[in-house]
PDB file of N, CA and C in Angstrom:
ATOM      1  N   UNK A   1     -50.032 -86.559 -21.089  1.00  0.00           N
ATOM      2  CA  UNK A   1     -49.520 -85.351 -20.490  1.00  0.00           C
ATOM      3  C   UNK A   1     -48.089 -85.626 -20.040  1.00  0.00           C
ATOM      4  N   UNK A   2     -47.490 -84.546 -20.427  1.00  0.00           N
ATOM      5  CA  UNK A   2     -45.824 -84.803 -19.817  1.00  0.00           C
ATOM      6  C   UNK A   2     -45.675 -84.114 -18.870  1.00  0.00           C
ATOM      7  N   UNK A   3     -44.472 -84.540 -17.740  1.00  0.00           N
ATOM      8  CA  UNK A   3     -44.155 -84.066 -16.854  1.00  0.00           C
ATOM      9  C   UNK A   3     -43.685 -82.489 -16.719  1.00  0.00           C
ATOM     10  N   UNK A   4     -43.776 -82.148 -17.760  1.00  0.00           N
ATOM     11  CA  UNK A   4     -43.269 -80.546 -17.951  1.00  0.00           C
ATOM     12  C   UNK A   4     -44.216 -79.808 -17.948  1.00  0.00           C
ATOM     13  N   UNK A   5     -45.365 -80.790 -18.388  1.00  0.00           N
ATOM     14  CA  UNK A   5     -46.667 -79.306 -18.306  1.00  0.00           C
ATOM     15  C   UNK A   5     -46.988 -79.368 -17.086  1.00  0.00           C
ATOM     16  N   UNK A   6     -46.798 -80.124 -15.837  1.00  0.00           N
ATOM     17  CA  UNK A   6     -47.582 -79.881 -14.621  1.00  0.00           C
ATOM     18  C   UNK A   6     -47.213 -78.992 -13.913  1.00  0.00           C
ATOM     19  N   UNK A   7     -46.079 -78.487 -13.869  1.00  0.00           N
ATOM     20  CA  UNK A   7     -45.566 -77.307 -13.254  1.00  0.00           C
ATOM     21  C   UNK A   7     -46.566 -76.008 -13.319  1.00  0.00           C
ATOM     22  N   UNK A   8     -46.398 -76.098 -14.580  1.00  0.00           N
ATOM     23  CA  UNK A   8     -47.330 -74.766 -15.588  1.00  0.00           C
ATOM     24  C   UNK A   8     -48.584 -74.655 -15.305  1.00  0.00           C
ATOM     25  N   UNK A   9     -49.647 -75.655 -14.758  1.00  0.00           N
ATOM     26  CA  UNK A   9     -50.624 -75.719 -15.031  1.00  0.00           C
ATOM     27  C   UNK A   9     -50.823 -75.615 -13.461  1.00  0.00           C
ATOM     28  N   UNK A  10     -49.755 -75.863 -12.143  1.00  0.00           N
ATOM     29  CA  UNK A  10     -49.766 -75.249 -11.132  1.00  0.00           C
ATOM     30  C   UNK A  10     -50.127 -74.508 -10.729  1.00  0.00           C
ATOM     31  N   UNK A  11     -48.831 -74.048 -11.485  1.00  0.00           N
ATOM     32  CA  UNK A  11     -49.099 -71.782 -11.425  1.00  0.00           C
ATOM     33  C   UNK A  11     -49.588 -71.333 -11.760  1.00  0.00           C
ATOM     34  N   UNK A  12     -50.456 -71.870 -13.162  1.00  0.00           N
ATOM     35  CA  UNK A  12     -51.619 -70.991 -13.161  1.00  0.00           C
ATOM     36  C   UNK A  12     -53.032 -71.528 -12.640  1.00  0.00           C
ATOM     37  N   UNK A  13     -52.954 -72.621 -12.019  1.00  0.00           N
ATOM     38  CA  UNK A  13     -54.058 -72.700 -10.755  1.00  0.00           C
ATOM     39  C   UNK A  13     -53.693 -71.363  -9.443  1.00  0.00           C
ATOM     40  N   UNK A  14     -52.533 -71.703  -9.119  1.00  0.00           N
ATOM     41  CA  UNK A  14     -52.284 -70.703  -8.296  1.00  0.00           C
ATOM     42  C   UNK A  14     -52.681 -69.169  -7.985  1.00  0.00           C
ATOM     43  N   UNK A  15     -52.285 -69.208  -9.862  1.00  0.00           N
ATOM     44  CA  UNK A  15     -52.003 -67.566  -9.716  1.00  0.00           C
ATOM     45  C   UNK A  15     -53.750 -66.945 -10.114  1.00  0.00           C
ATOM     46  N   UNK A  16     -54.573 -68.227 -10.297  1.00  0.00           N
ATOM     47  CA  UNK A  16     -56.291 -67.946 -10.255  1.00  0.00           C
ATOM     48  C   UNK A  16     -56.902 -68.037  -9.130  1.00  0.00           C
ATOM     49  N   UNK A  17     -56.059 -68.869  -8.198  1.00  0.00           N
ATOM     50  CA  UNK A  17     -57.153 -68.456  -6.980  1.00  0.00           C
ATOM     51  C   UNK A  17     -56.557 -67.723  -6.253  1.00  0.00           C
ATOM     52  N   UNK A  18     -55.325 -67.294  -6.686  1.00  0.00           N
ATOM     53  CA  UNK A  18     -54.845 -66.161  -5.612  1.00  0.00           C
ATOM     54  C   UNK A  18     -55.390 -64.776  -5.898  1.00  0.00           C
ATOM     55  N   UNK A  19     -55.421 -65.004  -7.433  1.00  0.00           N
ATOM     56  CA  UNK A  19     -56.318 -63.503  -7.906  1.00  0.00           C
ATOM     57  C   UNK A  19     -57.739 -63.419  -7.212  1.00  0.00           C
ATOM     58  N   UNK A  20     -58.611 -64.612  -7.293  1.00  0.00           N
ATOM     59  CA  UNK A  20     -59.951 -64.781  -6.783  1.00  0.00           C
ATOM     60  C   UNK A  20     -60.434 -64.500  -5.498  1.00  0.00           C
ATOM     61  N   UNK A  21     -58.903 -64.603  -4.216  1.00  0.00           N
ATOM     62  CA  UNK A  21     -58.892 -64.696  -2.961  1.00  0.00           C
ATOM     63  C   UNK A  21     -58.671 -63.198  -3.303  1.00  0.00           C
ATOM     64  N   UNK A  22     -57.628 -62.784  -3.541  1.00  0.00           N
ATOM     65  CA  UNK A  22     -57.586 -61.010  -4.094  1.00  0.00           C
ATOM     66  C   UNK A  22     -58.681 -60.041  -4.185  1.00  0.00           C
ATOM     67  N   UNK A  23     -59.475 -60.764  -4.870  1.00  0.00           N
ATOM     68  CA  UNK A  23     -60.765 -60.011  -5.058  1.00  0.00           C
ATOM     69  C   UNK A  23     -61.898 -60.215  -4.103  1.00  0.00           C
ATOM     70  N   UNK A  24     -61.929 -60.966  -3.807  1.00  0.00           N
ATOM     71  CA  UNK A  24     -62.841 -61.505  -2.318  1.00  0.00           C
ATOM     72  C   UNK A  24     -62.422 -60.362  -1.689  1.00  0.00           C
ATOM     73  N   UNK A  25     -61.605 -60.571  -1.158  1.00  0.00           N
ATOM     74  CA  UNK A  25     -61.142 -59.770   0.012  1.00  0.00           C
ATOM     75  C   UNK A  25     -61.169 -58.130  -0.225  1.00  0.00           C
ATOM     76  N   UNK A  26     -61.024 -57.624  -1.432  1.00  0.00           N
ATOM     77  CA  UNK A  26     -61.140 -56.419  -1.919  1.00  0.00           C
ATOM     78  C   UNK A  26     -62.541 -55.852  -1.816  1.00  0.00           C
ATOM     79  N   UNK A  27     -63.493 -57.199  -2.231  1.00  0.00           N
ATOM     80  CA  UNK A  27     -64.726 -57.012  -2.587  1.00  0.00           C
ATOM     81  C   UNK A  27     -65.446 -56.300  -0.867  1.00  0.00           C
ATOM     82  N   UNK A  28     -64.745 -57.209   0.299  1.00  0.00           N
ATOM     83  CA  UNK A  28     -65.227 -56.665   1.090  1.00  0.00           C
ATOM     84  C   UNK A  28     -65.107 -55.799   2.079  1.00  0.00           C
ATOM     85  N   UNK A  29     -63.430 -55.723   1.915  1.00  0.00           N
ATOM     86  CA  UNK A  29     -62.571 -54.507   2.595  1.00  0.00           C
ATOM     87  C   UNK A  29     -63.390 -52.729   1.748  1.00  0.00           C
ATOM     88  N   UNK A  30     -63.912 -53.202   0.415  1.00  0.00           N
ATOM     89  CA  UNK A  30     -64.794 -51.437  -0.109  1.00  0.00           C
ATOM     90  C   UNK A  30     -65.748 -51.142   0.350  1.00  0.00           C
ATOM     91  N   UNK A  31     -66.500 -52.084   1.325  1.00  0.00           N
ATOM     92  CA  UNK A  31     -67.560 -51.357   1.663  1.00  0.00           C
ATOM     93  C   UNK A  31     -67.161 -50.276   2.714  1.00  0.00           C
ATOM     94  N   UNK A  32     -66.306 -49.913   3.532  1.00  0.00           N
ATOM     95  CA  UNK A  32     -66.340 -48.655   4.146  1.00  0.00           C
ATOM     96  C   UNK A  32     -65.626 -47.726   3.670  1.00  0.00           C
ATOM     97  N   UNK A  33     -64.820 -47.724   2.430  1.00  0.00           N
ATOM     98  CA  UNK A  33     -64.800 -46.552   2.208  1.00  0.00           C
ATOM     99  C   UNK A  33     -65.612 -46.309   0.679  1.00  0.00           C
ATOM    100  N   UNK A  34     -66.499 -47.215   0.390  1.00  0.00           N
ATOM    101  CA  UNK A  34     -67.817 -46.784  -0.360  1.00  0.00           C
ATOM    102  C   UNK A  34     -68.765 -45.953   0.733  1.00  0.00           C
ATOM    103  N   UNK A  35     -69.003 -46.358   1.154  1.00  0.00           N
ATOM    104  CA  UNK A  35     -69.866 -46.223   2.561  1.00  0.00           C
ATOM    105  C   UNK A  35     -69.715 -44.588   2.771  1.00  0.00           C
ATOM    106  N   UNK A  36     -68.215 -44.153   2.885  1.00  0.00           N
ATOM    107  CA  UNK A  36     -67.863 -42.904   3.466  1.00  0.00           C
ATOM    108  C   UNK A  36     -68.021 -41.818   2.548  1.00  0.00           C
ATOM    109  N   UNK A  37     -67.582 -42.844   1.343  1.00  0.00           N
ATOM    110  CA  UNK A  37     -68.000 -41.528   0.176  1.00  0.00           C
ATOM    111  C   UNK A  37     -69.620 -41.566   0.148  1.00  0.00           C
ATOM    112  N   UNK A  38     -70.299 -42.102  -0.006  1.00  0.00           N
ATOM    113  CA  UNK A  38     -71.494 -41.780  -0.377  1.00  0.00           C
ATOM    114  C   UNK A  38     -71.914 -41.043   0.750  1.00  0.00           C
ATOM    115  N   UNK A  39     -71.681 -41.216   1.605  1.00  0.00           N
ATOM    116  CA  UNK A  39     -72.469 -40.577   2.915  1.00  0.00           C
ATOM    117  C   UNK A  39     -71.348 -38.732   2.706  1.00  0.00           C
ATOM    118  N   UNK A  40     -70.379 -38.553   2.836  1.00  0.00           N
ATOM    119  CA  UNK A  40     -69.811 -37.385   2.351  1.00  0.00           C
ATOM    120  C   UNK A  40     -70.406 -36.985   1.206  1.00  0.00           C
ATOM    121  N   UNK A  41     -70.657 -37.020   0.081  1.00  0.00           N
ATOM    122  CA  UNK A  41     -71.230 -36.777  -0.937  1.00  0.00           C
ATOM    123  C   UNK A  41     -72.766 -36.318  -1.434  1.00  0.00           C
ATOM    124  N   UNK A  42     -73.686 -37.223  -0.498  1.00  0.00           N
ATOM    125  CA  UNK A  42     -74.538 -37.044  -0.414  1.00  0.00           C
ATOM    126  C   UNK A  42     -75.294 -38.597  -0.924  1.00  0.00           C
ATOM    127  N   UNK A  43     -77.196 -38.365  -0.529  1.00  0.00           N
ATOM    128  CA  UNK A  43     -77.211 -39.088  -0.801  1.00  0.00           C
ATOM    129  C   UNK A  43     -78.553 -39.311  -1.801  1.00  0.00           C
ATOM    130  N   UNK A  44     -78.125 -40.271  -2.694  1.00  0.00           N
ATOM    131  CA  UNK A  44     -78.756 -39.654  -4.176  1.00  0.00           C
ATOM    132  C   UNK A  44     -79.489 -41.353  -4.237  1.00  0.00           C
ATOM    133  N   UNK A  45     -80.758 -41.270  -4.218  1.00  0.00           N
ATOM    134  CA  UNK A  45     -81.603 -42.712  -4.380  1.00  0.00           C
ATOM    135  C   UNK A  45     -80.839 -43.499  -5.330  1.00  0.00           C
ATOM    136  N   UNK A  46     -80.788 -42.989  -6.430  1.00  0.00           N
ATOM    137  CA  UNK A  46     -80.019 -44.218  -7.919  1.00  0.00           C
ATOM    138  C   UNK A  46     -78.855 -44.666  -7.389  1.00  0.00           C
ATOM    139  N   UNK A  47     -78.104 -44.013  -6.764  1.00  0.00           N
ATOM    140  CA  UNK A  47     -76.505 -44.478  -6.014  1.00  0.00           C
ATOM    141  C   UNK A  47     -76.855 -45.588  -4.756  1.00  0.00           C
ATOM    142  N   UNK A  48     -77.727 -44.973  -4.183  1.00  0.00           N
ATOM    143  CA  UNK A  48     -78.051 -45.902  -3.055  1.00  0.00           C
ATOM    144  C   UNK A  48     -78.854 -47.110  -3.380  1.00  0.00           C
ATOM    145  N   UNK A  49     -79.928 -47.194  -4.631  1.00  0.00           N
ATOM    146  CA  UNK A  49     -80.140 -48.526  -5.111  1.00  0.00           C
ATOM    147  C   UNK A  49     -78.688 -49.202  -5.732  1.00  0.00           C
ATOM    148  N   UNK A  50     -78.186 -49.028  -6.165  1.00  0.00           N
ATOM    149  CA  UNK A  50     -77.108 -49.531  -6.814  1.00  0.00           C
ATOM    150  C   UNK A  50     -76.281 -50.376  -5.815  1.00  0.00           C
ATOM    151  N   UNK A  51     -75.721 -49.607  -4.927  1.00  0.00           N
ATOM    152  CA  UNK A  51     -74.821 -49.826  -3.819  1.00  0.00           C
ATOM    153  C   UNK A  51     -76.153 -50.914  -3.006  1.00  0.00           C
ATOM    154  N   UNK A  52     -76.905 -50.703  -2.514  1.00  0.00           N
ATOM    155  CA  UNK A  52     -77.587 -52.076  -2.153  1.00  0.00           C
ATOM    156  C   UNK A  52     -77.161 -53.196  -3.211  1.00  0.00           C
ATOM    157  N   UNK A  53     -78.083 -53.430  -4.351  1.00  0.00           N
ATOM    158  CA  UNK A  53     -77.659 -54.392  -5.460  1.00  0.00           C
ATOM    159  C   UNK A  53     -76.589 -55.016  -5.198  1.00  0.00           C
ATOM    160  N   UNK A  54     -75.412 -53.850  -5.248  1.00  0.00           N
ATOM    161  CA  UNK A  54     -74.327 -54.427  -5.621  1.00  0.00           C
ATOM    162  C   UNK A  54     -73.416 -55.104  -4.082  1.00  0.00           C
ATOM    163  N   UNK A  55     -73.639 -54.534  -2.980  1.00  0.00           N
ATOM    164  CA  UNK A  55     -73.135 -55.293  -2.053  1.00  0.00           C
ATOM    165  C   UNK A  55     -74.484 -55.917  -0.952  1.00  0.00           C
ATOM    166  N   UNK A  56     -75.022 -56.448  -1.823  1.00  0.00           N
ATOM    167  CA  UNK A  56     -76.029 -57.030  -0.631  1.00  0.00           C
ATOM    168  C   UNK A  56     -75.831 -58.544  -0.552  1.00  0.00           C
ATOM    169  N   UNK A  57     -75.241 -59.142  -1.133  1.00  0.00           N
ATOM    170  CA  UNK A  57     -74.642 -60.859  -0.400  1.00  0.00           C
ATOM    171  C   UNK A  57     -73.990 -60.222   0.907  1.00  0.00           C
ATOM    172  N   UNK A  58     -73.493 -58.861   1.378  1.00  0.00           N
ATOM    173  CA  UNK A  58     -72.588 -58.761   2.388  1.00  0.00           C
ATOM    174  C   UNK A  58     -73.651 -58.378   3.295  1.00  0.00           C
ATOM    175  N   UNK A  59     -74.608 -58.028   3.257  1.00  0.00           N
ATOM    176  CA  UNK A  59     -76.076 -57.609   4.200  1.00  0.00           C
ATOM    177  C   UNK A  59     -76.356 -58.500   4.950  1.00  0.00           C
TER     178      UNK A  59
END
């Protein structure tokens, strides 16, 4: 390996866990305004199994 690729291989460590930390944080900043729509909207069993499923590591 040469000294030129380590730079490169930095940034794109970087720019993967910054995306990953990105999405973390996205993942759990939606639950209230998922939350608000469904409850405005109404509330429909298939939506509300789903929305369990899908955010229940945050339960």
């Amino acid at each position: 390996m040469s000294e030129n690729d380590e730079p490169g291989t930095r940034r794109t460590t970087a720019f993967w866990l910054g995306l990953s930390c990105l999405i973390s944080v996205l993942y759990v900043v939606s639950v209230g305004p998922v939350c608000w729509c469904h409850h405005r909207t109404g509330y429909d069993p298939r939506v509300e199994a789903a929305l369990e499923v899908f955010y229940l590591p945050l339960i």
